[in-house]
C-alpha atoms as a PDB file:
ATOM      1  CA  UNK A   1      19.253  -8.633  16.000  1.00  0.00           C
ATOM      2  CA  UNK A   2      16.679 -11.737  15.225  1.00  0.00           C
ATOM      3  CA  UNK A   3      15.746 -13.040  12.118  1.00  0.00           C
ATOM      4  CA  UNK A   4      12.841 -11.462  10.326  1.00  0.00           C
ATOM      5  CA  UNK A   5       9.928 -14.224  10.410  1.00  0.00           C
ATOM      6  CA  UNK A   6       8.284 -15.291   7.378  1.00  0.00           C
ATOM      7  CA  UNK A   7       5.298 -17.078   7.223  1.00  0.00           C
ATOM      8  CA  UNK A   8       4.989 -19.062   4.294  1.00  0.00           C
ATOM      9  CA  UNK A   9       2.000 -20.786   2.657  1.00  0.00           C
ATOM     10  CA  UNK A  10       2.274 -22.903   0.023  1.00  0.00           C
ATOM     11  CA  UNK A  11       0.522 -26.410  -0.926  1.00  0.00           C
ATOM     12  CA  UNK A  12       3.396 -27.268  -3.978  1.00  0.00           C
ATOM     13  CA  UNK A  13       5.996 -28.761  -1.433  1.00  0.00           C
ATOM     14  CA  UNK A  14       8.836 -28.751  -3.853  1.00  0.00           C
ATOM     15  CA  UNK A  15       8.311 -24.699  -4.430  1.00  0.00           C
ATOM     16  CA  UNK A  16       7.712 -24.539  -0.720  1.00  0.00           C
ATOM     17  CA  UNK A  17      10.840 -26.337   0.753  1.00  0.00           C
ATOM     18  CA  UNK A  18      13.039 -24.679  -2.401  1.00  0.00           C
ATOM     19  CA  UNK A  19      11.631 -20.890  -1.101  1.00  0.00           C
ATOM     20  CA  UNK A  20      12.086 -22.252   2.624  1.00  0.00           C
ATOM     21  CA  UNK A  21      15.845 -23.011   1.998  1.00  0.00           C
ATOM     22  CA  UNK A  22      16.707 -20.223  -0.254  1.00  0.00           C
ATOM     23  CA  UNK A  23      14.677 -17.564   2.208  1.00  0.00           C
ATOM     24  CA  UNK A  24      16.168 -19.057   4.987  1.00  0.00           C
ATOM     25  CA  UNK A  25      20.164 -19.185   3.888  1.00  0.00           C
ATOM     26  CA  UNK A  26      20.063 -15.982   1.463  1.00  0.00           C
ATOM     27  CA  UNK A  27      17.628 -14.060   3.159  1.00  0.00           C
ATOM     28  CA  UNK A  28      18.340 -14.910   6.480  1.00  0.00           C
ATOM     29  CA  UNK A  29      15.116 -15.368   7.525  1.00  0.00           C
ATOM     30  CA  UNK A  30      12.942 -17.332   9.742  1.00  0.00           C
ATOM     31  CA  UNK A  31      10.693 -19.030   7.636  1.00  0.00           C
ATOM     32  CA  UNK A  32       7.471 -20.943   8.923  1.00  0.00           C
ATOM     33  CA  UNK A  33       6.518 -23.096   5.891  1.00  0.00           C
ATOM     34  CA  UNK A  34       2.526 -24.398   6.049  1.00  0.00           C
ATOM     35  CA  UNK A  35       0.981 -26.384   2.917  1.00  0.00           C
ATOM     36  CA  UNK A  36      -2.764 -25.420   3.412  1.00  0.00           C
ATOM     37  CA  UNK A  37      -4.788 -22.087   4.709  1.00  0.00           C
ATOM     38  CA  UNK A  38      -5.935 -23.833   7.531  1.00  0.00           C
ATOM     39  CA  UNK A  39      -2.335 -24.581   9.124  1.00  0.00           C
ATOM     40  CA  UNK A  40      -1.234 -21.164   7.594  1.00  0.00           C
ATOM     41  CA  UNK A  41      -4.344 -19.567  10.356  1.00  0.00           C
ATOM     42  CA  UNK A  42      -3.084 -22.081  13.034  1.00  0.00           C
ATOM     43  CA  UNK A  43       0.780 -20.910  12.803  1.00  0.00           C
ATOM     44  CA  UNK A  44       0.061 -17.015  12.415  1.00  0.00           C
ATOM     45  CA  UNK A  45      -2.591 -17.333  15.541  1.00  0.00           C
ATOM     46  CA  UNK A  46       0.154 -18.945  17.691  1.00  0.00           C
ATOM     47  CA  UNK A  47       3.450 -16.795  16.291  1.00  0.00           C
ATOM     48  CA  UNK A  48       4.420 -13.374  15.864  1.00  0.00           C
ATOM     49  CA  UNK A  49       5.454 -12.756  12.327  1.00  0.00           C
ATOM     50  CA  UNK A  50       6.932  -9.861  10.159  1.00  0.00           C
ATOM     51  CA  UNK A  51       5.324 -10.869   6.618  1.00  0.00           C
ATOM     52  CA  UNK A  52       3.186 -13.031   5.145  1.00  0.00           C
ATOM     53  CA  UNK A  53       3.465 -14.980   1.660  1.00  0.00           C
ATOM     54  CA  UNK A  54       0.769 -16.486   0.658  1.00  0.00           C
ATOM     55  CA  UNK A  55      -0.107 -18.906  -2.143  1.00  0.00           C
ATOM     56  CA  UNK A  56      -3.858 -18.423  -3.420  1.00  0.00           C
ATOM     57  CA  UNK A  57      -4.892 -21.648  -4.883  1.00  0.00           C
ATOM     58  CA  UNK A  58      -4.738 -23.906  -1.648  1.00  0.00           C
ATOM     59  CA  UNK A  59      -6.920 -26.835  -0.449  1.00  0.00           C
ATOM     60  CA  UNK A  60      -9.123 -26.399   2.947  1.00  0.00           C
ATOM     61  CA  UNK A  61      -8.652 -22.717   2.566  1.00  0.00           C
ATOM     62  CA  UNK A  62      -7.532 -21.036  -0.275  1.00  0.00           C
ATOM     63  CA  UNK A  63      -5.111 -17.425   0.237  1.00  0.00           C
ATOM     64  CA  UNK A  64      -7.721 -15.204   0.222  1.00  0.00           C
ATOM     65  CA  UNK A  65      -9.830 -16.435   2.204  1.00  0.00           C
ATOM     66  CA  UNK A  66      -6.692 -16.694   4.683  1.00  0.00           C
ATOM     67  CA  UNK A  67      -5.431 -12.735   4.157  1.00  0.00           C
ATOM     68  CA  UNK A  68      -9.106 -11.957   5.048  1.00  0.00           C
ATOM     69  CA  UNK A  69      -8.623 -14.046   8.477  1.00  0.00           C
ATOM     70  CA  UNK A  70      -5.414 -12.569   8.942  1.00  0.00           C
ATOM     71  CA  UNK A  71      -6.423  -8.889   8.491  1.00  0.00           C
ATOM     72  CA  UNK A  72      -8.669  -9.557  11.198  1.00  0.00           C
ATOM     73  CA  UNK A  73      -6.367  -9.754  13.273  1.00  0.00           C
ATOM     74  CA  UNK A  74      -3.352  -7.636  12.254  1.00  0.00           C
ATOM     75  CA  UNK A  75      -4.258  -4.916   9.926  1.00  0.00           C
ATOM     76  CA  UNK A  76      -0.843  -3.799   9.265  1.00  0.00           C
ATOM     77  CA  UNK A  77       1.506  -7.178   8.730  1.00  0.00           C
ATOM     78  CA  UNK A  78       2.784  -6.750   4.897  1.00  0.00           C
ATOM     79  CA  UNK A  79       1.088  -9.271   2.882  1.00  0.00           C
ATOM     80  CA  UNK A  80       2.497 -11.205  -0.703  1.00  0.00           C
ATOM     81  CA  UNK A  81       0.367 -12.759  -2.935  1.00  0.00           C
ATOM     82  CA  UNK A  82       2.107 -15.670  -4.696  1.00  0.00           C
ATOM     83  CA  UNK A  83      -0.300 -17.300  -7.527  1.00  0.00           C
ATOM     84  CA  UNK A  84      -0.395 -19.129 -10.637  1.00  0.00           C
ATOM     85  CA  UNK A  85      -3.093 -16.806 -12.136  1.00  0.00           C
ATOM     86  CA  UNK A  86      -1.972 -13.463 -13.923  1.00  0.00           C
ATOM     87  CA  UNK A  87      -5.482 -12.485 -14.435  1.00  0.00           C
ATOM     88  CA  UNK A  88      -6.008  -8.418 -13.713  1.00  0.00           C
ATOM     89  CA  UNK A  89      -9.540  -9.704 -11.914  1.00  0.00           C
ATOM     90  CA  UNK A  90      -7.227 -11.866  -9.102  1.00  0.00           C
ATOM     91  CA  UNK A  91      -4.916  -8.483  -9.317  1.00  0.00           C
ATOM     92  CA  UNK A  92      -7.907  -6.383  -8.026  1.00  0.00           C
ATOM     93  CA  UNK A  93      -9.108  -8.997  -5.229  1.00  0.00           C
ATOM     94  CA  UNK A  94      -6.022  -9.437  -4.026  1.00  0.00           C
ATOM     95  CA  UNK A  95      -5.206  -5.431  -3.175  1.00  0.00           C
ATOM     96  CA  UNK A  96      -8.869  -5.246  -2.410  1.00  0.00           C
ATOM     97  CA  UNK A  97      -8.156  -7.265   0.251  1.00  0.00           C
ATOM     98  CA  UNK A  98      -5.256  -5.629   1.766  1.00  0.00           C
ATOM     99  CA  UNK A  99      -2.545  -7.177   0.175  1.00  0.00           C
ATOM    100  CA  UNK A 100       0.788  -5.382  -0.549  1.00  0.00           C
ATOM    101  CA  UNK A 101       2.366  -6.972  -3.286  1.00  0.00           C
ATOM    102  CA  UNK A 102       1.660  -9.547  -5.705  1.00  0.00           C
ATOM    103  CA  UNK A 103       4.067 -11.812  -7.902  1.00  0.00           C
ATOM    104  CA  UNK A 104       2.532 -14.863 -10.424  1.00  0.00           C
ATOM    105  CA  UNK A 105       4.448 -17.822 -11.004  1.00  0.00           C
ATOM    106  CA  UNK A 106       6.912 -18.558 -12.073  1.00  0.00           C
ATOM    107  CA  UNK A 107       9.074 -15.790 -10.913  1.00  0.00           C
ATOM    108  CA  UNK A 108      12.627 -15.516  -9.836  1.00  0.00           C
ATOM    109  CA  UNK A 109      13.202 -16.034  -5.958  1.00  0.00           C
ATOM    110  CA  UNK A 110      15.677 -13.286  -6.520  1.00  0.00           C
ATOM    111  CA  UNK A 111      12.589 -11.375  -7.164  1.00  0.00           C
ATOM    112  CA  UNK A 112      10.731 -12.141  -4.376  1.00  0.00           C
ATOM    113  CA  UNK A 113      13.477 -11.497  -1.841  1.00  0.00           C
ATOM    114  CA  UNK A 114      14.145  -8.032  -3.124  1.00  0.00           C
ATOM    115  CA  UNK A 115       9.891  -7.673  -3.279  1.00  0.00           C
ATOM    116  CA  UNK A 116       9.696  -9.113   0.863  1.00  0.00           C
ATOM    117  CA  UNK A 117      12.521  -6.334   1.562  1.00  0.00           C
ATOM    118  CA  UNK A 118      11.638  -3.583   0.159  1.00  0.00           C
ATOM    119  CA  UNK A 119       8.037  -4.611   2.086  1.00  0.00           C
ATOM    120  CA  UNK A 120       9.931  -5.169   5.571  1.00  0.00           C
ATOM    121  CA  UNK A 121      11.784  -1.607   5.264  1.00  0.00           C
ATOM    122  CA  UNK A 122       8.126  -0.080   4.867  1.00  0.00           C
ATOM    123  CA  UNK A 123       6.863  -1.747   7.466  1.00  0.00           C
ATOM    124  CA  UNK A 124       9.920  -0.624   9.683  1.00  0.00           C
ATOM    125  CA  UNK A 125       9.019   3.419   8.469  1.00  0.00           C
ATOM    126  CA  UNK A 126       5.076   2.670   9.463  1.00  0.00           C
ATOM    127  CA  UNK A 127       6.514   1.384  12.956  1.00  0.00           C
ATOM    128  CA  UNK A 128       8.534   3.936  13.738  1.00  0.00           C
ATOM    129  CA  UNK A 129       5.704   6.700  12.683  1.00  0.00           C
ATOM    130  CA  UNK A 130       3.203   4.868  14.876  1.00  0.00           C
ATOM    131  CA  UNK A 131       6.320   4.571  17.977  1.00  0.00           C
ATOM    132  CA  UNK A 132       6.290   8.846  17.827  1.00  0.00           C
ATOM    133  CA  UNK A 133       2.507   9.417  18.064  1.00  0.00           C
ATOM    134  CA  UNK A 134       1.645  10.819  21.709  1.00  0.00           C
ATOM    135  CA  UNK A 135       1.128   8.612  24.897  1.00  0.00           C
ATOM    136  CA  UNK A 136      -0.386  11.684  26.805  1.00  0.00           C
ATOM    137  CA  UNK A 137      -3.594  13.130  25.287  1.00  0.00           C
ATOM    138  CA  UNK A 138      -5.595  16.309  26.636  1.00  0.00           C
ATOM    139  CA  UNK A 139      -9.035  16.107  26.802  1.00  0.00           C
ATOM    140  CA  UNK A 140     -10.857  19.251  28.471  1.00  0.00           C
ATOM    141  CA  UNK A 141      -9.690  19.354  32.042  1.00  0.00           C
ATOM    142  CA  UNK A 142      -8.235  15.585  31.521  1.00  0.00           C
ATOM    143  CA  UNK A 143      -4.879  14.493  31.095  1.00  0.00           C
ATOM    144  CA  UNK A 144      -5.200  11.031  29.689  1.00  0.00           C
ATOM    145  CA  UNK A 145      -1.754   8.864  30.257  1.00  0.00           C
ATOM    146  CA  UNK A 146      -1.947   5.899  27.855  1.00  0.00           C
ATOM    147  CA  UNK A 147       1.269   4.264  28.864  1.00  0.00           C
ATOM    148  CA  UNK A 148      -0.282   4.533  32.588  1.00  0.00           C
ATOM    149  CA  UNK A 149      -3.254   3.623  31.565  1.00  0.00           C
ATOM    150  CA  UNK A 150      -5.014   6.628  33.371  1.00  0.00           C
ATOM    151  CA  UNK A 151      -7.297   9.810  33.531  1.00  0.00           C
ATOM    152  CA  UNK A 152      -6.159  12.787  35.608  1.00  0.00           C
ATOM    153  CA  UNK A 153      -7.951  14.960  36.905  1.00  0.00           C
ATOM    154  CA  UNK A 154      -6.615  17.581  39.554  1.00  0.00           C
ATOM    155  CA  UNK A 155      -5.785  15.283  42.065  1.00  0.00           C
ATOM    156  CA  UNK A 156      -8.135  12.123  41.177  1.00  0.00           C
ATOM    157  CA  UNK A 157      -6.855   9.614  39.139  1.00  0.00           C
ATOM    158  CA  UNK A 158      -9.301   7.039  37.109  1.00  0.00           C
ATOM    159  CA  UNK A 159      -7.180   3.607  36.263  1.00  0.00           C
ATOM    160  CA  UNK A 160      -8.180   2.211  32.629  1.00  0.00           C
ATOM    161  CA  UNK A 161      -8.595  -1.351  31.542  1.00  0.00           C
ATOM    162  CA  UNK A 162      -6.281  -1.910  28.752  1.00  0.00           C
ATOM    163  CA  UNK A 163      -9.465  -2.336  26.535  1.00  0.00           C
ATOM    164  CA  UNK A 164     -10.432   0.993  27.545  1.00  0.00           C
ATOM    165  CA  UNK A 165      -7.295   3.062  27.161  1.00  0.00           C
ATOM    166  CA  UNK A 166      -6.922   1.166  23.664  1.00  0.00           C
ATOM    167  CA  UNK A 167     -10.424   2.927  22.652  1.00  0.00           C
ATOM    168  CA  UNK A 168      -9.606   6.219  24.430  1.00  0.00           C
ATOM    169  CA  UNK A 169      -6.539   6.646  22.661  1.00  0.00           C
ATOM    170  CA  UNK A 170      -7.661   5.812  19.040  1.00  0.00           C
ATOM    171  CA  UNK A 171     -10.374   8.862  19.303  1.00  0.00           C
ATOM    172  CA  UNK A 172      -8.081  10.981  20.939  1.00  0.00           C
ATOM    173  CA  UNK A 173      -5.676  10.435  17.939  1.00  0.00           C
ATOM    174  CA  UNK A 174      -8.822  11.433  15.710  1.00  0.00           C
ATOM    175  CA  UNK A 175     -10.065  14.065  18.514  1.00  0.00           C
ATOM    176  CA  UNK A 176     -13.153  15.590  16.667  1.00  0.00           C
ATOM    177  CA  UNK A 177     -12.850  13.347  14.079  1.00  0.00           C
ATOM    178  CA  UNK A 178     -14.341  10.010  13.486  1.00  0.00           C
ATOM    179  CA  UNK A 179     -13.486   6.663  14.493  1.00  0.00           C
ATOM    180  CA  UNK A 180     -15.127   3.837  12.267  1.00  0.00           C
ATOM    181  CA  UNK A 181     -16.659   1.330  14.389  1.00  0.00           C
ATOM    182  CA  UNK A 182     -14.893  -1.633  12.218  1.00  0.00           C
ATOM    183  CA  UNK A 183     -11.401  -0.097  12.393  1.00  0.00           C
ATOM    184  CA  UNK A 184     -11.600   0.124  16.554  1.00  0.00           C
ATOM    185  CA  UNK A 185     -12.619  -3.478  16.392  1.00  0.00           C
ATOM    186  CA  UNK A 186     -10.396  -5.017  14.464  1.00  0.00           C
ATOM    187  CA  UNK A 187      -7.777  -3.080  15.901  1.00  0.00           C
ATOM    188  CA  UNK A 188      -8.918  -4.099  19.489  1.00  0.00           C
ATOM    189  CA  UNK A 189     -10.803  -6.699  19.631  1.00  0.00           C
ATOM    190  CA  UNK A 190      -9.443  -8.509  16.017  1.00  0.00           C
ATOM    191  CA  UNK A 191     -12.972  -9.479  15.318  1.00  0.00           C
ATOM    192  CA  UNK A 192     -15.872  -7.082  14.012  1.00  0.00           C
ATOM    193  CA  UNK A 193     -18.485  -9.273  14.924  1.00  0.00           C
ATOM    194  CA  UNK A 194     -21.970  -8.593  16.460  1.00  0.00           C
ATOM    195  CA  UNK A 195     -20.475  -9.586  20.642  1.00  0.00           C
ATOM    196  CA  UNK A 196     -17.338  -7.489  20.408  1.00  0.00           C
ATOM    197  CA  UNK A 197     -19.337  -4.450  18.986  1.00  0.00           C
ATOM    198  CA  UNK A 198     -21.853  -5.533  21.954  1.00  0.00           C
ATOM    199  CA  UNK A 199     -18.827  -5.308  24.460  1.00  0.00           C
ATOM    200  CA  UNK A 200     -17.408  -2.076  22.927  1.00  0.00           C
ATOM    201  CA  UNK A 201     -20.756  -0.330  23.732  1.00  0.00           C
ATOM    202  CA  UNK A 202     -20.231  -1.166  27.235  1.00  0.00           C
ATOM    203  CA  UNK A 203     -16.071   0.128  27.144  1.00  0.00           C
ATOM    204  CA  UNK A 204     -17.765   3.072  25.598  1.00  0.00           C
ATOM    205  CA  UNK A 205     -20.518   4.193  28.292  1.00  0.00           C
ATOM    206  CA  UNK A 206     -17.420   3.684  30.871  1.00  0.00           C
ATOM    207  CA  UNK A 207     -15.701   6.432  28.738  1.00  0.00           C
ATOM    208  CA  UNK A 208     -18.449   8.617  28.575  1.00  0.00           C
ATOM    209  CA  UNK A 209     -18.737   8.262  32.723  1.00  0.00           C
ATOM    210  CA  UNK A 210     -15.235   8.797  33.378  1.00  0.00           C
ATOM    211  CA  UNK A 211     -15.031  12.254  31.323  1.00  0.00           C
ATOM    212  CA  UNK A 212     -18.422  13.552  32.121  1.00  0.00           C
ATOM    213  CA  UNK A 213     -17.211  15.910  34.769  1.00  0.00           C
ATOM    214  CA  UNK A 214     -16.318  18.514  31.797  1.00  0.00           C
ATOM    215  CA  UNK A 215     -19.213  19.505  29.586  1.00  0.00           C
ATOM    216  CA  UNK A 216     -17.085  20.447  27.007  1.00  0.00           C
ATOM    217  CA  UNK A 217     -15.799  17.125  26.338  1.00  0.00           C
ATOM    218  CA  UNK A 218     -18.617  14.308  25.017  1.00  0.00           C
ATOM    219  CA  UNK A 219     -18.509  11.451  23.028  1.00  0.00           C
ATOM    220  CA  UNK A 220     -21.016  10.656  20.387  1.00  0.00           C
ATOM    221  CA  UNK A 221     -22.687   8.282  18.360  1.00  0.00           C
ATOM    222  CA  UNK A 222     -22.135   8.951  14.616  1.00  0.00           C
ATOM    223  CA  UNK A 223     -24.796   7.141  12.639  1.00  0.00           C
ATOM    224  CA  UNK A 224     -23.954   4.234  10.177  1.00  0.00           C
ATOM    225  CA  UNK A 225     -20.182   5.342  11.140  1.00  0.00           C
ATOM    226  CA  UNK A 226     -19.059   4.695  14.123  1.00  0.00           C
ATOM    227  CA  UNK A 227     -17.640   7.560  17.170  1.00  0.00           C
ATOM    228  CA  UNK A 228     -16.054  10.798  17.779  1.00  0.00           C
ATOM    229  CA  UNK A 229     -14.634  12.316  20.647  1.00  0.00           C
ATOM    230  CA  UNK A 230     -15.982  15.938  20.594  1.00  0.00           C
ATOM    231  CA  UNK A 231     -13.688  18.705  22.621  1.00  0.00           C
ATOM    232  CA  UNK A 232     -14.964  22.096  22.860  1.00  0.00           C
ATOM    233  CA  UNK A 233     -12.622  25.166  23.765  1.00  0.00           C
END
């Protein structure tokens, strides 16, 4: 099995090559150690990692600032605060922003190891949970295949873009329910901004063409929200 990779960001370079060696030879980890935010972006932009540690108070960009880039574009990587501060204030901001754990120097590196474990095996539970949840959705008189990327019909068959079977699948997992607009951006498109919502309009009305044989199944606009894939029996 690989090494669980670590990407580390911190601008003290005597704290950061001590929790480099120790996470790398005790932990057994493959740690990525970056002094600024800015270099912490570049290296999880161009690498795969299992967990993030990140310092707050950093030049260029501090951790914050970096956790919010970094939920952009993985909502789900586990996420460790590592700060000077103890104040409840930075506490708040730093869950607020989706971060999963929080230690304030000093602390023992003992600590943190059992803290980035105990973070990994949750991770591992949420993968697993998200592994079992169905590749082939009903919808009306439509099979949808995700894996296959395709609608069945009878005997037609309507191939998907991966964008589009992406969108299909997260309302059929909330079938009748609503999908926010942010949380199918972020989780497709990594980026909520104005162009992607633009270009998810457009993966949308293909939807909406492709199921429109079967009046029971629409989907609709829910104001100030986002979507929701209606199925009538």
């Amino acid at each position: 099995m690989s090494a669980k990779k670590i990407l580390l960001v911190e601008d003290d370079p005597n704290l950061g090559m001590i929790l480099e060696d120790y996470l790398s030879l005790k932990g057994k980890f493959d740690v990525t150690l970056c002094d600024d935010g800015e270099e912490g972006l570049k290296a999880f932009t161009s690498a795969a990692y299992d967990i993030c540690i990140l310092d707050v108070m950093m030049p260029k960009k501090d951790g914050f600032t970096l956790a919010k880039d970094i939920r952009k574009i993985n909502k789900h990587i586990p996420i460790i605060f590592a700060t000077a501060k103890g104040m409840m204030e930075d506490k708040t901001e730093a869950f607020g922003l989706g971060g999963d754990d929080y230690i304030t120097k000093p602390f023992k590196i003992e600590e943190l190891l059992l803290r980035i474990n105990a973070l990994l095996k949750r991770a591992g539970n949420q993968e697993k949970v998200e592994e079992e949840k169905p590749k082939i959705f009903t919808i009306g008189k439509y099979t949808f295949d995700y894996q296959h990327q395709t609608i069945i019909n009878g005997e037609e068959q309507q191939k998907l873009s991966t964008k589009e079977a992406e969108l299909l699948r997260l309302l059929c997992l909330k079938m009748n329910d609503v999908l926010t607009r942010e949380e199918a951006l972020l989780q497709i498109w990594h980026d909520d901004n104005y162009f992607n919502g633009r270009s998810m309009d457009v993966f949308l009305s293909k939807l909406r063409k492709y199921l429109k044989e079967d009046s029971r199944v629409e989907i609709i606009n829910v104001h100030g929200k986002g979507y929701k894939l209606l199925v009538n029996q």
